[in-house]
N, C-alpha and C. Protein backbone atom coordinates (compact mmCIF):
# COMPACT_ATOMS: atom_id res chain seq x y z
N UNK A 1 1.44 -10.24 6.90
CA UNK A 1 2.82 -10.24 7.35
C UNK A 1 3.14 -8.92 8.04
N UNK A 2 3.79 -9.13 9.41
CA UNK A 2 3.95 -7.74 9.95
C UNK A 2 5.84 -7.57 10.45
N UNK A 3 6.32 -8.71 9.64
CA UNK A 3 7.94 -8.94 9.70
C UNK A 3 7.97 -8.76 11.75
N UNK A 4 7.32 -9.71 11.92
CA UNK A 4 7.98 -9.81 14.29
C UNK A 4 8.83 -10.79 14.19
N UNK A 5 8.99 -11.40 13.41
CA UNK A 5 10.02 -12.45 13.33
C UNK A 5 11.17 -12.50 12.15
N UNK A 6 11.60 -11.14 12.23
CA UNK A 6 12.64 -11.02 11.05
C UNK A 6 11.97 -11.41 9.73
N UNK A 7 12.51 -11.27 8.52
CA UNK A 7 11.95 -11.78 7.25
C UNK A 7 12.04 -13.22 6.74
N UNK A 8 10.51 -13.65 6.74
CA UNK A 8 10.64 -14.86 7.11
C UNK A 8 10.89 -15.58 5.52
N UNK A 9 11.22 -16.58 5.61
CA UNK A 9 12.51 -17.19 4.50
C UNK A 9 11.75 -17.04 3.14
N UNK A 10 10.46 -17.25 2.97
CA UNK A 10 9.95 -17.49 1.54
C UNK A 10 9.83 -15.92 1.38
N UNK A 11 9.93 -14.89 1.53
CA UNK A 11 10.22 -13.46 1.37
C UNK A 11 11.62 -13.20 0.59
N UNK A 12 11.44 -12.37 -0.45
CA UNK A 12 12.76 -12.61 -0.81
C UNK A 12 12.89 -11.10 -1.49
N UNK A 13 13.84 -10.46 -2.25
CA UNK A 13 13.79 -9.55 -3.16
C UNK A 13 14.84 -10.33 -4.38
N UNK A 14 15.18 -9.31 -5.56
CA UNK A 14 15.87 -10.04 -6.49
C UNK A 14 17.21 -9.69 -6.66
N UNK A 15 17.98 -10.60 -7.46
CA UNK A 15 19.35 -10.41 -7.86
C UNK A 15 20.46 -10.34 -6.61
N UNK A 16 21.11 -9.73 -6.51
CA UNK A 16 21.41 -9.40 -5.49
C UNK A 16 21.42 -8.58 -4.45
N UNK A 17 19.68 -7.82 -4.94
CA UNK A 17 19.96 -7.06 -3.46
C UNK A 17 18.88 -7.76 -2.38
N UNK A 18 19.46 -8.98 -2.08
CA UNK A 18 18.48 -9.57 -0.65
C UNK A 18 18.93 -8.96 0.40
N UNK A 19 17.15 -9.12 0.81
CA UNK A 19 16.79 -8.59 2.32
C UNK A 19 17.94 -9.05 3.14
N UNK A 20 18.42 -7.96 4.63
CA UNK A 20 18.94 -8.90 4.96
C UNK A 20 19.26 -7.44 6.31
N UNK A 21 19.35 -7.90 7.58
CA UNK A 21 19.59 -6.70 8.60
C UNK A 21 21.18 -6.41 8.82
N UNK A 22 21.06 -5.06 8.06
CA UNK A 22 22.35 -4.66 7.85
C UNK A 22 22.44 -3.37 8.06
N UNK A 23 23.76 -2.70 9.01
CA UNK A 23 23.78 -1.40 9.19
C UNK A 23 23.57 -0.29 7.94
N UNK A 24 24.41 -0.75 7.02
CA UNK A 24 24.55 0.08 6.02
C UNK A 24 23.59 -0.94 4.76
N UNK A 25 22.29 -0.33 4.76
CA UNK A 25 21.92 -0.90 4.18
C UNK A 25 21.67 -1.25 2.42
N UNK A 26 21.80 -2.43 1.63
CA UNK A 26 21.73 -2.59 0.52
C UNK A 26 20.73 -2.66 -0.05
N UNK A 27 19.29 -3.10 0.54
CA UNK A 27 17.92 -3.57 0.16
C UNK A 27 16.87 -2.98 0.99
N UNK A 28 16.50 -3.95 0.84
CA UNK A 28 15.11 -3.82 2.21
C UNK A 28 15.52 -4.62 3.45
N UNK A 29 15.43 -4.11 4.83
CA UNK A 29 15.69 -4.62 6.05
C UNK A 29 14.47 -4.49 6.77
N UNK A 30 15.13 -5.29 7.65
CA UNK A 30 14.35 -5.45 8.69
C UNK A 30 14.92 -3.90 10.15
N UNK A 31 13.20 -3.27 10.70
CA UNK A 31 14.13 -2.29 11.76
C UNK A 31 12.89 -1.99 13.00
N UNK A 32 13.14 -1.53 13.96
CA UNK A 32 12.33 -1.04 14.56
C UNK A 32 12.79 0.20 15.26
N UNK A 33 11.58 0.88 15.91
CA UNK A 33 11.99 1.94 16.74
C UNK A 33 12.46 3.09 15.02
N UNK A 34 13.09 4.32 15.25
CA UNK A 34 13.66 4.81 14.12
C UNK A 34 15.03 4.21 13.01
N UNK A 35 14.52 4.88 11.71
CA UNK A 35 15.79 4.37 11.10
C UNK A 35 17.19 5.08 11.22
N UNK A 36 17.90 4.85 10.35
CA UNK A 36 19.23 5.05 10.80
C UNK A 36 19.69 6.78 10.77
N UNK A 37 19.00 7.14 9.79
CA UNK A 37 18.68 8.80 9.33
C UNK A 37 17.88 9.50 10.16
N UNK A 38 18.20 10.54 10.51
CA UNK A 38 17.19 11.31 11.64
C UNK A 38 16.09 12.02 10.33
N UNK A 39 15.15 12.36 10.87
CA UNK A 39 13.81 13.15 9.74
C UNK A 39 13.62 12.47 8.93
N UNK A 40 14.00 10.73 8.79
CA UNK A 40 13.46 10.02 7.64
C UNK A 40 13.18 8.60 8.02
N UNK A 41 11.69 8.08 7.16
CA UNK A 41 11.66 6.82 7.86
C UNK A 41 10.80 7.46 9.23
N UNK A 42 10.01 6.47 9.41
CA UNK A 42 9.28 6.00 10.11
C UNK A 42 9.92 6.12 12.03
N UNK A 43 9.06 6.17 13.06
CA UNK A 43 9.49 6.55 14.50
C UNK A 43 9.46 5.33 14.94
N UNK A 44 8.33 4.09 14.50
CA UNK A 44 8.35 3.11 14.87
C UNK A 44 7.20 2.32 14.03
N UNK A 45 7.23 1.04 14.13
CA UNK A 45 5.95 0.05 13.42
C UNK A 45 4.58 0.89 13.52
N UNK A 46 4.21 0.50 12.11
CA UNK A 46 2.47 0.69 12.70
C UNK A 46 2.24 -0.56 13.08
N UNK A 47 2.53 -2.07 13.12
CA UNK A 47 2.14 -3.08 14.01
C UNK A 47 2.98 -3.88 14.94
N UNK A 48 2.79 -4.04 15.91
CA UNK A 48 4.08 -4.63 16.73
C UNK A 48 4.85 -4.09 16.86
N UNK A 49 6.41 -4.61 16.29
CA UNK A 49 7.28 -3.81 16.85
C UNK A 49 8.14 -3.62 15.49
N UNK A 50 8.50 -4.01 14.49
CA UNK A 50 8.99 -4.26 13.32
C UNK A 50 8.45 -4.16 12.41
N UNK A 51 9.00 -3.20 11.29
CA UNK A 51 8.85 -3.12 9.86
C UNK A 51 9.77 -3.24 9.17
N UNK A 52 9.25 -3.29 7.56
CA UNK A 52 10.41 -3.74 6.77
C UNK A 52 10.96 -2.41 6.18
N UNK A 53 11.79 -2.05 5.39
CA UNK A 53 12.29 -0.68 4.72
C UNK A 53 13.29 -0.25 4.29
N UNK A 54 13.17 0.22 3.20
CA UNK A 54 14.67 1.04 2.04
C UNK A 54 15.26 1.75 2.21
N UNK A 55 16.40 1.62 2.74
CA UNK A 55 17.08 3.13 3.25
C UNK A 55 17.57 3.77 1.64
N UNK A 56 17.16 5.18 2.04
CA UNK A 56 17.72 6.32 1.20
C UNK A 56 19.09 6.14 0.73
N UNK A 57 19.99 5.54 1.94
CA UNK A 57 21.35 5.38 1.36
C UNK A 57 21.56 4.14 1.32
N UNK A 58 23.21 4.03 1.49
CA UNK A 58 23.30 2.68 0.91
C UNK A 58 24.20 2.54 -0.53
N UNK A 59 24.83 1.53 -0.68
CA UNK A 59 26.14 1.26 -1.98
C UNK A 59 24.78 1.13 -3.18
N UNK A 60 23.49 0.33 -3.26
CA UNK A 60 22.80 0.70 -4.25
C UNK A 60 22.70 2.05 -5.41
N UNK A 61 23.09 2.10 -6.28
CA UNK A 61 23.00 3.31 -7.28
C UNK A 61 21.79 4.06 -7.44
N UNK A 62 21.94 5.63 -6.99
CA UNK A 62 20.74 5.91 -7.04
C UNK A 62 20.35 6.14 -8.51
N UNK A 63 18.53 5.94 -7.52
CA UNK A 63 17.59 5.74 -9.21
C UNK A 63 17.22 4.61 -9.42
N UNK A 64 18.47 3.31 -8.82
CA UNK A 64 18.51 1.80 -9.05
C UNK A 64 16.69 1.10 -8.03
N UNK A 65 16.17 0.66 -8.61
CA UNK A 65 15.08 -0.22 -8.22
C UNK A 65 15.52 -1.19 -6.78
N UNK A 66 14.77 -1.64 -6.13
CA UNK A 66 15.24 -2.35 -4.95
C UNK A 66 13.49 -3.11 -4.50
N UNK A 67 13.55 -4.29 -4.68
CA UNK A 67 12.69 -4.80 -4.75
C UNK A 67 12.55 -6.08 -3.98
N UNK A 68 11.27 -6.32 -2.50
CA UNK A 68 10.82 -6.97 -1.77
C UNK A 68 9.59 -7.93 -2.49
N UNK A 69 9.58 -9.28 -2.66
CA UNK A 69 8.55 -9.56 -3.22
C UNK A 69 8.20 -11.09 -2.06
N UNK A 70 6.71 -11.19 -2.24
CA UNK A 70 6.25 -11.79 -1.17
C UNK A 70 6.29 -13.42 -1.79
N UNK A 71 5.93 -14.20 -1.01
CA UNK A 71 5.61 -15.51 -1.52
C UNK A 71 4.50 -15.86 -2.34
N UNK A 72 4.24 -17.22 -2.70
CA UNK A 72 3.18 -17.31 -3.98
C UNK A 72 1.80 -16.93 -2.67
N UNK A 73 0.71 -16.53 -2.96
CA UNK A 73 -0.60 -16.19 -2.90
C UNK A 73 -1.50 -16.73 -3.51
N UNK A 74 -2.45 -17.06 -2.90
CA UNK A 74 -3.38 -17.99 -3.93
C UNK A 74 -4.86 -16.78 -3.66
N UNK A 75 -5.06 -15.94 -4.60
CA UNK A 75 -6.18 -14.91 -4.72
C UNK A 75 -7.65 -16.01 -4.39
N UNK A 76 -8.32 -16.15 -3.23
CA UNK A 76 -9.66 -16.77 -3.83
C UNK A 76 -10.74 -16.07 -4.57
N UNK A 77 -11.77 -16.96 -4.76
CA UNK A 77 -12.86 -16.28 -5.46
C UNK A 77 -13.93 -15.89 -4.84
N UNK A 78 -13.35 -14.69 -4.38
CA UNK A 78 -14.18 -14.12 -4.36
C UNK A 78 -14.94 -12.48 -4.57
N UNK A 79 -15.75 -12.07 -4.75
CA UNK A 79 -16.11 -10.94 -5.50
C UNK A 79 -14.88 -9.63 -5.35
N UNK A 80 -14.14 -9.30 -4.42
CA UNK A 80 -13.58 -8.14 -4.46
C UNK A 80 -12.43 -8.05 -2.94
N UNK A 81 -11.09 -9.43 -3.90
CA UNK A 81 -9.71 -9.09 -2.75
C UNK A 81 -9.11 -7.85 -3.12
N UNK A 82 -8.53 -8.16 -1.75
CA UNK A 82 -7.92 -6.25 -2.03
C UNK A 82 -6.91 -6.61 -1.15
N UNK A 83 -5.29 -5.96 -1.40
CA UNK A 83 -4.28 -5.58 -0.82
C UNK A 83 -4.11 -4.59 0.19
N UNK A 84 -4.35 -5.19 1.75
CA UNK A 84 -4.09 -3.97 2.09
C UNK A 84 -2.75 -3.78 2.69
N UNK A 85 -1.92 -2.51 2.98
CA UNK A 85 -0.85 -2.41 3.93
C UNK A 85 -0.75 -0.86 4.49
N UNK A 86 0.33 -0.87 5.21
CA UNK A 86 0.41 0.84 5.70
C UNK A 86 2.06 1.05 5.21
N UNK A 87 2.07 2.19 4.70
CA UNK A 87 3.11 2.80 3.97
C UNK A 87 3.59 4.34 4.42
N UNK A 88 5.08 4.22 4.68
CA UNK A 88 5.65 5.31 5.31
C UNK A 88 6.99 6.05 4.54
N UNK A 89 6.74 7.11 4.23
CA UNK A 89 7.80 7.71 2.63
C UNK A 89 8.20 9.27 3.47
N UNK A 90 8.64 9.19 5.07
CA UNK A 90 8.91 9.87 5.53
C UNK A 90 10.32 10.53 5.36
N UNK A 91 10.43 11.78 4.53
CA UNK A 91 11.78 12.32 3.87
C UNK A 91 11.65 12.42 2.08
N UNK A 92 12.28 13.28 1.53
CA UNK A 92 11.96 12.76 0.16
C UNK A 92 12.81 11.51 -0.21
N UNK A 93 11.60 10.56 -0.37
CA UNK A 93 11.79 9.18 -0.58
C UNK A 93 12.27 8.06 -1.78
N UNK A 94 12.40 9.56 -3.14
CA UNK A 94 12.43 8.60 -4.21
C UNK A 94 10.82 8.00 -4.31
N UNK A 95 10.90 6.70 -4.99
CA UNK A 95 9.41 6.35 -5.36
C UNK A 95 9.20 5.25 -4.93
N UNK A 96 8.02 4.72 -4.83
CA UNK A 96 7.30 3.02 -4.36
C UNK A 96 6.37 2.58 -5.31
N UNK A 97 6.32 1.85 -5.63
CA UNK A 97 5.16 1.07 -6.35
C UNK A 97 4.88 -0.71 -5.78
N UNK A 98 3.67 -0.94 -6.33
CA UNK A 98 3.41 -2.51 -6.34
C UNK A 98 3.26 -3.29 -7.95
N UNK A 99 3.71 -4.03 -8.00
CA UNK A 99 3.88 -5.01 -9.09
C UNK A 99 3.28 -6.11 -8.52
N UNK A 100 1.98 -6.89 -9.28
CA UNK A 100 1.69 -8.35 -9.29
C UNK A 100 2.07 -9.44 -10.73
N UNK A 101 2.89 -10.25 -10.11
CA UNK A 101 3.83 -10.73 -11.11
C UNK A 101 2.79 -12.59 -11.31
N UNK A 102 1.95 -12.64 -12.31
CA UNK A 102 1.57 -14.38 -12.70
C UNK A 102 1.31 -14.77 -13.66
N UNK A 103 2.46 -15.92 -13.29
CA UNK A 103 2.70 -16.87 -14.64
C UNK A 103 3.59 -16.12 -15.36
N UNK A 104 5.10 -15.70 -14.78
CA UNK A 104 5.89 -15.15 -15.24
C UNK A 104 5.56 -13.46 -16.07
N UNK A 105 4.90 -12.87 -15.67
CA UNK A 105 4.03 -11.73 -16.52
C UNK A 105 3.98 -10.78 -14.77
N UNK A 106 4.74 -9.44 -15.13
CA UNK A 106 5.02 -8.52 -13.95
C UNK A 106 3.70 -7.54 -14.55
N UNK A 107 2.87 -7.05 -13.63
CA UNK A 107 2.05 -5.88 -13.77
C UNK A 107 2.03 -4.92 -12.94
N UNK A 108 2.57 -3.49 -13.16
CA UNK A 108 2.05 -2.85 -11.68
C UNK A 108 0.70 -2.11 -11.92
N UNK A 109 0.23 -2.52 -10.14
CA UNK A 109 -0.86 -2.38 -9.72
C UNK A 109 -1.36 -1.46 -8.82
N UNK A 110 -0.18 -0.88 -8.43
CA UNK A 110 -0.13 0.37 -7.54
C UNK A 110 0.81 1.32 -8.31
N UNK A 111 0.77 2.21 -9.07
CA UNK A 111 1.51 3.48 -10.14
C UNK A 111 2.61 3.59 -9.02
N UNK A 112 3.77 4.26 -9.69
CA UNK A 112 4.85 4.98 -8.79
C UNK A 112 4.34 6.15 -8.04
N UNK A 113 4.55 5.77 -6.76
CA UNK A 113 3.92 7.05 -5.62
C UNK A 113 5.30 7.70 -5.35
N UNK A 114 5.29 9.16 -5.75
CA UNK A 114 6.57 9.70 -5.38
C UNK A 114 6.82 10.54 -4.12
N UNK A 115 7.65 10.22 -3.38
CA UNK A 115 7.57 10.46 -1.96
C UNK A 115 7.94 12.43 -1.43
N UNK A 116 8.13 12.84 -3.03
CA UNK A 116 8.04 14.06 -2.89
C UNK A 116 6.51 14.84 -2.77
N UNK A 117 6.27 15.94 -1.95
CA UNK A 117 5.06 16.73 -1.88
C UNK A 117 5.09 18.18 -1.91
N UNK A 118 4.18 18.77 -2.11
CA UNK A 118 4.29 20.17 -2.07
C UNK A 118 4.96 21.02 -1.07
N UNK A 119 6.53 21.08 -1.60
CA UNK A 119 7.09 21.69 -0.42
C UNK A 119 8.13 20.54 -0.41
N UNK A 120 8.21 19.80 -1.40
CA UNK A 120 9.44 18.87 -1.66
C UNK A 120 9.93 17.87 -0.09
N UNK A 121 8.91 17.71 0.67
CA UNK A 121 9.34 16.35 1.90
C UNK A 121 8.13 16.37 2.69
N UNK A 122 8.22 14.98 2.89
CA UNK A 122 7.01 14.52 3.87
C UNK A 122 7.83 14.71 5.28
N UNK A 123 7.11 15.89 5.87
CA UNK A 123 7.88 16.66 7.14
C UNK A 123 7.25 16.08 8.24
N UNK A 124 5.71 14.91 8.10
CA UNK A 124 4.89 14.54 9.11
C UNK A 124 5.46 12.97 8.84
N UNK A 125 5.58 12.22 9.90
CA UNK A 125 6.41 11.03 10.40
C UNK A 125 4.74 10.56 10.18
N UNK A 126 3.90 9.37 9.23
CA UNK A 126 3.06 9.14 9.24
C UNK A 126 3.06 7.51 8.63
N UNK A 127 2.53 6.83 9.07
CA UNK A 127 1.31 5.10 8.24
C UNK A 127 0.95 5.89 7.29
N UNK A 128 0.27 5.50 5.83
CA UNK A 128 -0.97 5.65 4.85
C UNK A 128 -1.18 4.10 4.63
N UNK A 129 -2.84 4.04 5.03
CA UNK A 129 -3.03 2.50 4.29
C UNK A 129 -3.52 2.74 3.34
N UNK A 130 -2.69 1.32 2.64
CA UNK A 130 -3.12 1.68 1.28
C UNK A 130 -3.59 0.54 1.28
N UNK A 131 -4.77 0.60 0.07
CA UNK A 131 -5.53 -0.16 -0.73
C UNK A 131 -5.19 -0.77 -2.16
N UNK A 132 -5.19 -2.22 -2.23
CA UNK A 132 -5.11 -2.17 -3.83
C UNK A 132 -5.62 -3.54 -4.47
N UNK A 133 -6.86 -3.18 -5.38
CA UNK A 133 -8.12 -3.70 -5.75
C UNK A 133 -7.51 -5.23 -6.01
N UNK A 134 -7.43 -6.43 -5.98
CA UNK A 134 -6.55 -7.86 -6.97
C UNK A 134 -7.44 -8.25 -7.32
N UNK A 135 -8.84 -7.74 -7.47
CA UNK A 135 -9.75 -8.56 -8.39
C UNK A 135 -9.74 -8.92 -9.78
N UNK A 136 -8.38 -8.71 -10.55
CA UNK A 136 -8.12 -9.35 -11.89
C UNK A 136 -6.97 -10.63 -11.69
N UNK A 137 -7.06 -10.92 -10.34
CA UNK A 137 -6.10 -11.95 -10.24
C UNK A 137 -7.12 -13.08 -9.52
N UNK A 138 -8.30 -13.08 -9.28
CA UNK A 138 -9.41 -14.09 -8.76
C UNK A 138 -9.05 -15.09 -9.35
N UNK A 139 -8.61 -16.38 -8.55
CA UNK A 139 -8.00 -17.45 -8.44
C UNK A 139 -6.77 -18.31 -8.97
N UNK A 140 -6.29 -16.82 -8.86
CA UNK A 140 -4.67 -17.16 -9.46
C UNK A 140 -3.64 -17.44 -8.59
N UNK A 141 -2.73 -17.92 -8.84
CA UNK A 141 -1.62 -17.74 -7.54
C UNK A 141 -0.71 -16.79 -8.37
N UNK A 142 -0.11 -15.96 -7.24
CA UNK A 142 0.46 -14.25 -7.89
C UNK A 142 1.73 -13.95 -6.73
N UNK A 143 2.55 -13.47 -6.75
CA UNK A 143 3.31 -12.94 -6.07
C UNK A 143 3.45 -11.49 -5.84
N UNK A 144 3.33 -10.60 -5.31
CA UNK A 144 3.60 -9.33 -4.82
C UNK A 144 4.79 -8.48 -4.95
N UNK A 145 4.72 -7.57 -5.47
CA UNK A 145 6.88 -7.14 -5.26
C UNK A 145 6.21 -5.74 -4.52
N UNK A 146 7.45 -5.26 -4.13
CA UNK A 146 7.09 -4.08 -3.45
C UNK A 146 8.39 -3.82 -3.80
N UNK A 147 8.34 -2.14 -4.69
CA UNK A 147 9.24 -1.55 -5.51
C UNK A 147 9.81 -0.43 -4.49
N UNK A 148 10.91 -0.22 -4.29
CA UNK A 148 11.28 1.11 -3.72
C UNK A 148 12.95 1.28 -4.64
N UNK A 149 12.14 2.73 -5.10
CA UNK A 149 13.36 3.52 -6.17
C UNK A 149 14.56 4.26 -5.37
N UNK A 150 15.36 4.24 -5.30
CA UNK A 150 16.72 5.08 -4.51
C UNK A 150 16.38 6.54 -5.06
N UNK A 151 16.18 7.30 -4.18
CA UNK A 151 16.36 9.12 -4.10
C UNK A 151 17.26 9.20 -4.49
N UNK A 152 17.70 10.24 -5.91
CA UNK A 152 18.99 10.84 -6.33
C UNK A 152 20.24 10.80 -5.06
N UNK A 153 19.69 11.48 -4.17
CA UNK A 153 20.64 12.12 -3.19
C UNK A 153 20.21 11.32 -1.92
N UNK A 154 21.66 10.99 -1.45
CA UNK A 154 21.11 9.93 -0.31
C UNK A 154 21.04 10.62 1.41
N UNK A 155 20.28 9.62 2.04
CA UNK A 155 20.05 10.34 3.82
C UNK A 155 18.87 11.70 3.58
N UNK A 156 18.11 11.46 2.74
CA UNK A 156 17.26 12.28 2.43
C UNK A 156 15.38 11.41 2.90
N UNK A 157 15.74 10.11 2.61
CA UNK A 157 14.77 9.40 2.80
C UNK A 157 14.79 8.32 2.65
N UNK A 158 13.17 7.39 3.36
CA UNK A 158 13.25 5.97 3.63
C UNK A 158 11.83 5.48 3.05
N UNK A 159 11.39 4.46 2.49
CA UNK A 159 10.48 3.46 1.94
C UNK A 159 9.94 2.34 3.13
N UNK A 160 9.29 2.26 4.12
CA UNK A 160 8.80 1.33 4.94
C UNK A 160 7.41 1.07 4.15
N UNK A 161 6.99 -0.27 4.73
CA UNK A 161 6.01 -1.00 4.80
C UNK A 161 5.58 -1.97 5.91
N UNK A 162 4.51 -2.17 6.43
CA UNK A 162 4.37 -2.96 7.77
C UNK A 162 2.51 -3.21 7.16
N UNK A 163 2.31 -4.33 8.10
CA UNK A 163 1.36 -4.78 8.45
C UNK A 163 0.30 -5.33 7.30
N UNK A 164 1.10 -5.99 6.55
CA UNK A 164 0.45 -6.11 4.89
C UNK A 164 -0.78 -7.31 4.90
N UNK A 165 -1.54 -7.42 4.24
CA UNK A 165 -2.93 -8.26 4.28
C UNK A 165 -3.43 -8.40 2.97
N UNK A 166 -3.95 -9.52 2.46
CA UNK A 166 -4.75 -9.69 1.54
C UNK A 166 -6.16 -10.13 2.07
N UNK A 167 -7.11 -8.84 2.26
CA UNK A 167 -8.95 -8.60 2.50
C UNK A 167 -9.55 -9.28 1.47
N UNK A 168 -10.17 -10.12 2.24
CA UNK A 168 -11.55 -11.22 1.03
C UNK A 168 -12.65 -10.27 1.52
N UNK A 169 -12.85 -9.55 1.17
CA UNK A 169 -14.07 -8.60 1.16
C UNK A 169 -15.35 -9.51 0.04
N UNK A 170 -16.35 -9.38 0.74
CA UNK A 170 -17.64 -9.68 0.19
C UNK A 170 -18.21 -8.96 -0.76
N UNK A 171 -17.95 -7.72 -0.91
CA UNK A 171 -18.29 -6.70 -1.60
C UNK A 171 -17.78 -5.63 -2.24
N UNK A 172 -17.35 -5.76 -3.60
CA UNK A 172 -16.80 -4.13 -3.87
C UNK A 172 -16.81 -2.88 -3.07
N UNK A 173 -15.43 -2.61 -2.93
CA UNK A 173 -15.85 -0.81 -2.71
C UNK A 173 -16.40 0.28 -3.73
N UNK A 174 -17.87 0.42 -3.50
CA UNK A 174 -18.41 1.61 -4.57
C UNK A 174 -17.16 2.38 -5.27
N UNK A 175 -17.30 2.07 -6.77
CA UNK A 175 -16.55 3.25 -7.47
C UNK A 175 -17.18 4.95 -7.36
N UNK A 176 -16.83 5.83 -7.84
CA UNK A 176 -17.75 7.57 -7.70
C UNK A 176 -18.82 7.28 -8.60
N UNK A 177 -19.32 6.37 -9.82
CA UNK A 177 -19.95 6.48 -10.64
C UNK A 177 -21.52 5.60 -9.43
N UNK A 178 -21.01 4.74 -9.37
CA UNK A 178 -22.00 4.10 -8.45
C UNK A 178 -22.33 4.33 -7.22
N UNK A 179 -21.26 5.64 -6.61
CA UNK A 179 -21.66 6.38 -5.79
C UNK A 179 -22.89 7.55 -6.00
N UNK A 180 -22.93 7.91 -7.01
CA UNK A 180 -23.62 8.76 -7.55
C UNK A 180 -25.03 8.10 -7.85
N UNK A 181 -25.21 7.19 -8.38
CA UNK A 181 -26.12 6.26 -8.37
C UNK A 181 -27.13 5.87 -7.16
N UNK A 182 -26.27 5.81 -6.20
CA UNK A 182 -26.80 5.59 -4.37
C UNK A 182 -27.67 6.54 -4.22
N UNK A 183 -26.59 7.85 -4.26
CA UNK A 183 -26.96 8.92 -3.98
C UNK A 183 -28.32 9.47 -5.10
N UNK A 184 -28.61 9.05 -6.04
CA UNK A 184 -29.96 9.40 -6.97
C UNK A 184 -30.45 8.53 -6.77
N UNK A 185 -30.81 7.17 -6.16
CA UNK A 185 -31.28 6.58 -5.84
C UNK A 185 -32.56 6.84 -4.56
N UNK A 186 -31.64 7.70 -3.86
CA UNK A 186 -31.61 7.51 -2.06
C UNK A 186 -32.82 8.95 -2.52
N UNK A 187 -32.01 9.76 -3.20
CA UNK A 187 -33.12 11.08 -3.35
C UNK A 187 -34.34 10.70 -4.07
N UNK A 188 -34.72 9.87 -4.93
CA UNK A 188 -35.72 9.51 -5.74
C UNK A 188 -36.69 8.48 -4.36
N UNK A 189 -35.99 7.98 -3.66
CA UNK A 189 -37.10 7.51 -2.56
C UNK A 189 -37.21 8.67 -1.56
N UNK A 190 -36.18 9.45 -1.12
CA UNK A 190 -37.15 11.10 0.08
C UNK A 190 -37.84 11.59 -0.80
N UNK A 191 -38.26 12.00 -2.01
CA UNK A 191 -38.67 13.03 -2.68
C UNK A 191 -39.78 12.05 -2.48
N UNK A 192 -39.84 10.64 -3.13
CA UNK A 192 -41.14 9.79 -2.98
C UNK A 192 -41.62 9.50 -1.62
N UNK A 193 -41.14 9.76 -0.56
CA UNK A 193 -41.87 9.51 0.59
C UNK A 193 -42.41 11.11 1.02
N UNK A 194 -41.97 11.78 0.82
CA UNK A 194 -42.33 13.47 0.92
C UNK A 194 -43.49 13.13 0.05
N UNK A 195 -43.35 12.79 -1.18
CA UNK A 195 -44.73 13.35 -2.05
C UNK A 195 -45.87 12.31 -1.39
N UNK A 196 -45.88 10.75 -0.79
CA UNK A 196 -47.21 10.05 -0.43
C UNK A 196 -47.22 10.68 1.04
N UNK A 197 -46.43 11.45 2.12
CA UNK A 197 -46.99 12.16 3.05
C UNK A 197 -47.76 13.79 2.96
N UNK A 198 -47.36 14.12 1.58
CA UNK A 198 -48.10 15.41 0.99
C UNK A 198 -49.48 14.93 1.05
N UNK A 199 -49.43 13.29 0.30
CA UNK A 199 -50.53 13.38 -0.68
C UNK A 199 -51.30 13.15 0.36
N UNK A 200 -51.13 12.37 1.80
CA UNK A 200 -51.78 11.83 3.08
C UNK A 200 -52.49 13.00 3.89
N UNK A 201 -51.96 14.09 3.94
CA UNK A 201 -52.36 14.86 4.30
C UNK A 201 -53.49 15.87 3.70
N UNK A 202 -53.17 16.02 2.62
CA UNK A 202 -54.27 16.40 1.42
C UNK A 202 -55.77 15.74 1.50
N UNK A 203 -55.73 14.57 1.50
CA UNK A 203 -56.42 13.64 1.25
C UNK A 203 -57.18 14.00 3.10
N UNK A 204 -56.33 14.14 4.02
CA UNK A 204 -57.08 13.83 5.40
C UNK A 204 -57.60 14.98 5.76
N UNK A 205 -57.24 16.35 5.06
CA UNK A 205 -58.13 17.55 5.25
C UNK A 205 -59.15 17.42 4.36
């Protein structure tokens, strides 16, 4: 989903703060080009022309949760889906997380990312894609939420998301432990091809 066609109907968030394109915004909207705040929020889509996103301000109470969640998903089986999207927390943003919610049972799956950094604001207008593993949901149908927390203090910052995907990858991404493994692997065959060209040479004098 890369929202080019406004938010399309089975997209929803909860209670009453639905999506919905509004100046002063209550939820998550739909926007392109910059948001309504100068130094916050995103300059434009990372795909097309439209993304979705939380304004900092807004009648929402800060602190209050504000939550985009996708339609049902059917995870297939196979060895290692993964969530991907690109995420933009340009300004101090308050927080984001992901929740996979099945069979009535909410889990988050992405921790609260807090849009503060060393030096208290993301001063670089940037995408991060993010990754996030759903291989404990292999052949479930699951829904997605995408959490954005209200910043204490508002016009400080914005929560976008664009260009979201669920990857049927064939193959795990190496964890560090099995990276390490490669890597003693990979040296136990140079050291063994070094030692039968030692021994070739030995042998031919």
């Amino acid at each position: 989903e890369s929202f080019e066609n406004s938010i399309p109907t089975e997209w929803d968030t909860l209670g009453l703060d639905r999506a919905k394109n509004s100046l002063f915004n209550e939820g998550w909207v739909i926007d392109r080009d910059t948001t309504f705040t100068t130094m916050t929020g995103p300059s434009g889509a990372q795909d097309g022309s439209f993304y979705a996103y939380c304004d900092g301000s807004g009648p929402i109470g800060r602190g209050s949760e504000v939550v985009l969640t996708s339609p049902e998903i059917e995870i297939p089986s196979v060895r290692a889906p993964v969530l991907r999207f690109f995420l933009n927390m340009h300004g101090r943003s308050g927080e984001f997380k992901v929740n996979v919610v099945e069979n009535g049972l909410t889990t988050t799956v992405l921790p609260a990312v807090n849009g503060d950094v060393p030096g208290g604001i993301h001063t670089i207008d940037e995408w991060e894609e993010i990754f996030v593993p759903l291989s404990d949901y292999i052949g479930s149908t699951v829904q997605i939420e995408f959490v954005a927390t209200k910043p204490f203090d508002p016009n400080i910052g914005d929560v976008a998301i664009d260009n979201i995907i669920v990857c049927i990858t064939a193959d795990p991404i190496p964890t560090l432990g099995q990276w390490s493994l490669i890597i003693m692997v990979l040296t136990f065959m140079v050291v063994g091809v070094i030692g039968l060209r030692s021994n070739s040479v030995s042998i031919a004098r």
